[in-house]
C-alpha atoms as a PDB file:
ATOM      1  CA  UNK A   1     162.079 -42.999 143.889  1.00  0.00           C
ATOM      2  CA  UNK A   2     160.688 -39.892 142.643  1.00  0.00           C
ATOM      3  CA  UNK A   3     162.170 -36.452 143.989  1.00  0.00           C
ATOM      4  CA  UNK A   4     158.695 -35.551 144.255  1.00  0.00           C
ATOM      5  CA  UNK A   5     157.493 -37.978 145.649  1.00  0.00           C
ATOM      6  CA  UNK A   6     159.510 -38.718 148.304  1.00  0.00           C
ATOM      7  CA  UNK A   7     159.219 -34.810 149.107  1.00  0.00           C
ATOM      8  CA  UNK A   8     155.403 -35.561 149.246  1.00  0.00           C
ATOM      9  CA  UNK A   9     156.210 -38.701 151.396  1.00  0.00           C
ATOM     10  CA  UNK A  10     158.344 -37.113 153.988  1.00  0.00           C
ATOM     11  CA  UNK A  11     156.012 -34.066 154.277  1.00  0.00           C
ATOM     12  CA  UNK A  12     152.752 -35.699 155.316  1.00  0.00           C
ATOM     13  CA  UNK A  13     154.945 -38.123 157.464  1.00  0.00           C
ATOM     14  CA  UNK A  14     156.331 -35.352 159.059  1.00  0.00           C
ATOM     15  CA  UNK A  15     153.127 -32.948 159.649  1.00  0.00           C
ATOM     16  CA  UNK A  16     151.100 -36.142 160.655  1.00  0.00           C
ATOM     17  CA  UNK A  17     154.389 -36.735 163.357  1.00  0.00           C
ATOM     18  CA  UNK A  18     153.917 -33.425 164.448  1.00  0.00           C
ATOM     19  CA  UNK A  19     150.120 -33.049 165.096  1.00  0.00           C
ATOM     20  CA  UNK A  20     150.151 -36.369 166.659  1.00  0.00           C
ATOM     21  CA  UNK A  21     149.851 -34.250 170.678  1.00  0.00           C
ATOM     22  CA  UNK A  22     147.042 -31.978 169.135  1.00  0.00           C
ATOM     23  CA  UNK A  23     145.094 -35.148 168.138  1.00  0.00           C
ATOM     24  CA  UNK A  24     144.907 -37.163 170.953  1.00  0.00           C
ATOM     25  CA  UNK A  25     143.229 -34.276 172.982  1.00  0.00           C
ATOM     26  CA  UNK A  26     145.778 -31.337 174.095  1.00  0.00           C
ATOM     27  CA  UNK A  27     144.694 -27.791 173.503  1.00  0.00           C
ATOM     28  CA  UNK A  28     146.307 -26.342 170.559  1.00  0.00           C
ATOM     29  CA  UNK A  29     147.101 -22.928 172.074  1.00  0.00           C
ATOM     30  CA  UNK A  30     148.362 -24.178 175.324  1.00  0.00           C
ATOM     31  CA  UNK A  31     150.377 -26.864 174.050  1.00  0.00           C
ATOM     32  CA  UNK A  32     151.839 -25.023 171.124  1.00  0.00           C
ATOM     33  CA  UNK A  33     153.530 -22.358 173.585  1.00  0.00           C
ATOM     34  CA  UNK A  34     155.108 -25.251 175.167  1.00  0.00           C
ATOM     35  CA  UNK A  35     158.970 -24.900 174.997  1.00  0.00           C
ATOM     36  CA  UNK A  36     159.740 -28.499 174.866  1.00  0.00           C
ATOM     37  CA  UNK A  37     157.343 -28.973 172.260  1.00  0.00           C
ATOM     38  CA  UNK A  38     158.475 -26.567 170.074  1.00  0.00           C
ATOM     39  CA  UNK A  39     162.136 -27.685 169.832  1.00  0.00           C
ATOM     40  CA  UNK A  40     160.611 -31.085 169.375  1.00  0.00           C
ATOM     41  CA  UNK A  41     158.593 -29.700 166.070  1.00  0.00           C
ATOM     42  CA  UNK A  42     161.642 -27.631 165.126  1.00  0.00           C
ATOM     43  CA  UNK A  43     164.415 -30.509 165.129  1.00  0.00           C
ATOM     44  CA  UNK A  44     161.731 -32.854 163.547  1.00  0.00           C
ATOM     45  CA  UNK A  45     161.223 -30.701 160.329  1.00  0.00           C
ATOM     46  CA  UNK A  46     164.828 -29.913 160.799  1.00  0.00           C
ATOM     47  CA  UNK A  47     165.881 -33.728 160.545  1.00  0.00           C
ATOM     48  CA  UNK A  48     163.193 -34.282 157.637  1.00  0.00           C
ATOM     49  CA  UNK A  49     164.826 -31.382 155.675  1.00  0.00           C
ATOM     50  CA  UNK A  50     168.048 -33.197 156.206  1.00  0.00           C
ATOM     51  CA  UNK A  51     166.179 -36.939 155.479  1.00  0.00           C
ATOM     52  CA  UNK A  52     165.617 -35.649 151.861  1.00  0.00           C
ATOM     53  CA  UNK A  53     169.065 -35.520 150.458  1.00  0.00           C
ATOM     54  CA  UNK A  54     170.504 -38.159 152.802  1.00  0.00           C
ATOM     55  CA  UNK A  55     168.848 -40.506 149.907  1.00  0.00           C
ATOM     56  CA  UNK A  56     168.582 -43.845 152.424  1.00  0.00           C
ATOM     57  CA  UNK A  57     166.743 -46.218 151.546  1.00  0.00           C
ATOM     58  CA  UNK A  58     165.099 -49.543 153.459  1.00  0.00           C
ATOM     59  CA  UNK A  59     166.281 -52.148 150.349  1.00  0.00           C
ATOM     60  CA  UNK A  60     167.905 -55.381 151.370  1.00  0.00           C
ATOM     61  CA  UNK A  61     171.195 -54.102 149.023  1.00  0.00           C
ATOM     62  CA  UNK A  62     173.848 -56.408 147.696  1.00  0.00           C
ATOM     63  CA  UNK A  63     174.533 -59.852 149.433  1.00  0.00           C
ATOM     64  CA  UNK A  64     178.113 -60.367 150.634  1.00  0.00           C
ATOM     65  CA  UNK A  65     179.790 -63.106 148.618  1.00  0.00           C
ATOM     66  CA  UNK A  66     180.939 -65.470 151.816  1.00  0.00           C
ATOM     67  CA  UNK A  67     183.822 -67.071 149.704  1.00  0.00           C
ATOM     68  CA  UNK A  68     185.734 -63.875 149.724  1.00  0.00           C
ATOM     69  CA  UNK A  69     185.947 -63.485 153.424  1.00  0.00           C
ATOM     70  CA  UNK A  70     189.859 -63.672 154.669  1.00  0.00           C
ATOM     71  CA  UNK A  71     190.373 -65.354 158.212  1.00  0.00           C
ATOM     72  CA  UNK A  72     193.276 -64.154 159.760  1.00  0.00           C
ATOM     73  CA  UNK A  73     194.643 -66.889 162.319  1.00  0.00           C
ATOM     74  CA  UNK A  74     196.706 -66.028 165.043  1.00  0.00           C
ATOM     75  CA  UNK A  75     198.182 -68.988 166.416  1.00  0.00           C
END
């Protein structure tokens, strides 16, 4: 995927994440001085600053071949 556009991606995840207790009703200025909630918002832009070069993906990857498995017997 595109540098860009994974950027993009993460970013609007990440924002929609984090306004997620200002939409369903709390007030902005009370729940912003929150403690808890601002360690929340800092470790989750923290992690998605960190998701960007960790370069994971959600692919299926490669299929293990199942005639190459050894079978160690112990008896």
């Amino acid at each position: 995927m595109d540098p860009v556009l994974r950027f993009v991606f993460i970013a609007i995840a990440s924002c929609v994440y984090a306004a997620l207790p200002f939409l369903v009703g709390l007030d902005f200025g009370r729940s912003f001085l929150h403690p808890a909630l601002i360690a929340l918002i800092v470790v989750l832009f923290a992690l998605s600053g960190v998701s960007f070069f960790a370069g994971g993906n959600l692919g299926p990857g490669v299929r293990e071949a199942r005639g190459n498995r050894w079978s160690f017997s112990f008896s």
